[in-house]
C-alpha atoms as a PDB file:
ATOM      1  CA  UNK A   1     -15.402  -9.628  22.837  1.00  0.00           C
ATOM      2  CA  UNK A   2     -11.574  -8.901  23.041  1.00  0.00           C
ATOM      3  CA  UNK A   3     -11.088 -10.673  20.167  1.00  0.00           C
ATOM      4  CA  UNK A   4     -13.682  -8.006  17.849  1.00  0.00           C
ATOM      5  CA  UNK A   5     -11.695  -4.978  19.278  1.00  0.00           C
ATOM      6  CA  UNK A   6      -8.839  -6.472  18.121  1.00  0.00           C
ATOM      7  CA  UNK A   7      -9.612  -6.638  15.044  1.00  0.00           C
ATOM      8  CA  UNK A   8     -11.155  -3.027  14.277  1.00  0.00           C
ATOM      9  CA  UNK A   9      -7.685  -2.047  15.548  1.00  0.00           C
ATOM     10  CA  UNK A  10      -6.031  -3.766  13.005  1.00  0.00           C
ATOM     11  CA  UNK A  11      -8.015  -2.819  10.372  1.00  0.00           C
ATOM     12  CA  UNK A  12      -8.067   1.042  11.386  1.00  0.00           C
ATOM     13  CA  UNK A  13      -4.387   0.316  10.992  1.00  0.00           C
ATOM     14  CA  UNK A  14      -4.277  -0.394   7.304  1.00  0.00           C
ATOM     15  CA  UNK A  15      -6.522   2.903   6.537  1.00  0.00           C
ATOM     16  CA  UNK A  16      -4.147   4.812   8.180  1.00  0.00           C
ATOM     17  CA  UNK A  17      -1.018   3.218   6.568  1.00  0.00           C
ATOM     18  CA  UNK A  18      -2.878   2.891   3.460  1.00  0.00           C
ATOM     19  CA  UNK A  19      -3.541   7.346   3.651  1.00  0.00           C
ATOM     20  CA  UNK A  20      -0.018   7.361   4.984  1.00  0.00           C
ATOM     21  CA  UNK A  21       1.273   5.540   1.975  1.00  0.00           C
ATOM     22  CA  UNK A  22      -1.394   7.774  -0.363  1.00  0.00           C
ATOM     23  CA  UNK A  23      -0.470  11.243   0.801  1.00  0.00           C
ATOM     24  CA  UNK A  24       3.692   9.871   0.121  1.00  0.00           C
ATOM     25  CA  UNK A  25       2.877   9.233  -3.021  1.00  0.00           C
ATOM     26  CA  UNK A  26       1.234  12.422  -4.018  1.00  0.00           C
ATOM     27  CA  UNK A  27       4.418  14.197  -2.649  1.00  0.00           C
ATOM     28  CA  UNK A  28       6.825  12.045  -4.847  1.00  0.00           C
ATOM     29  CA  UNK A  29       4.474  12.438  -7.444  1.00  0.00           C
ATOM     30  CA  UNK A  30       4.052   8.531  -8.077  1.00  0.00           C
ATOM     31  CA  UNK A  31       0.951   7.486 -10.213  1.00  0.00           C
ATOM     32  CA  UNK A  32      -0.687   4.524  -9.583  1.00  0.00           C
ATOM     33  CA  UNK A  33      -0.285   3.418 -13.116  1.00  0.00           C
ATOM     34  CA  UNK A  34       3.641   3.695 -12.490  1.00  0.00           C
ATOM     35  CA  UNK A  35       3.318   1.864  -9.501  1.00  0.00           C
ATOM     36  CA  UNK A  36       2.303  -1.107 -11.392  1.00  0.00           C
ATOM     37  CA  UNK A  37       4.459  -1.037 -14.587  1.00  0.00           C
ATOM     38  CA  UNK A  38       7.203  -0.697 -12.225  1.00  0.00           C
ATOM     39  CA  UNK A  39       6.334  -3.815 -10.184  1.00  0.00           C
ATOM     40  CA  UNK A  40       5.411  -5.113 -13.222  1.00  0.00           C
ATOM     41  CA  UNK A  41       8.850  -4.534 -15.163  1.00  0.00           C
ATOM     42  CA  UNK A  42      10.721  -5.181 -11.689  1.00  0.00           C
ATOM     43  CA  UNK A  43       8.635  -8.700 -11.354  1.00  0.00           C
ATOM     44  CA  UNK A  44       9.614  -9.442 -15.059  1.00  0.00           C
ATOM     45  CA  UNK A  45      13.017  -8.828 -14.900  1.00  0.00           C
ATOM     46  CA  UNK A  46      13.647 -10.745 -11.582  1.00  0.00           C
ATOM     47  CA  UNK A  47      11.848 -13.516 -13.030  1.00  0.00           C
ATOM     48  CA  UNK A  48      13.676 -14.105 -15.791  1.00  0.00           C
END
């Protein structure tokens, strides 16, 4: 039984990092789609 409550904790967790992370985003004004090219370009260029 511990072992459930455990996990629901960790997964309420992630929402709230994963709003957290949202709501930082919409006040830098980041995209989504410039999130990726720039892991994308960052990936590409560290890779090479």
């Amino acid at each position: 039984m511990n072992n459930i409550k455990n996990n629901e904790g960790g997964f309420l967790q992630i929402i709230i990092l994963v709003i957290i992370a949202l709501l930082i985003m919409k006040y830098l004004g980041i995209t989504v789609s410039g999130l990726v090219h720039w892991f994308i370009s960052f990936f590409s260029s560290v890779l090479r």
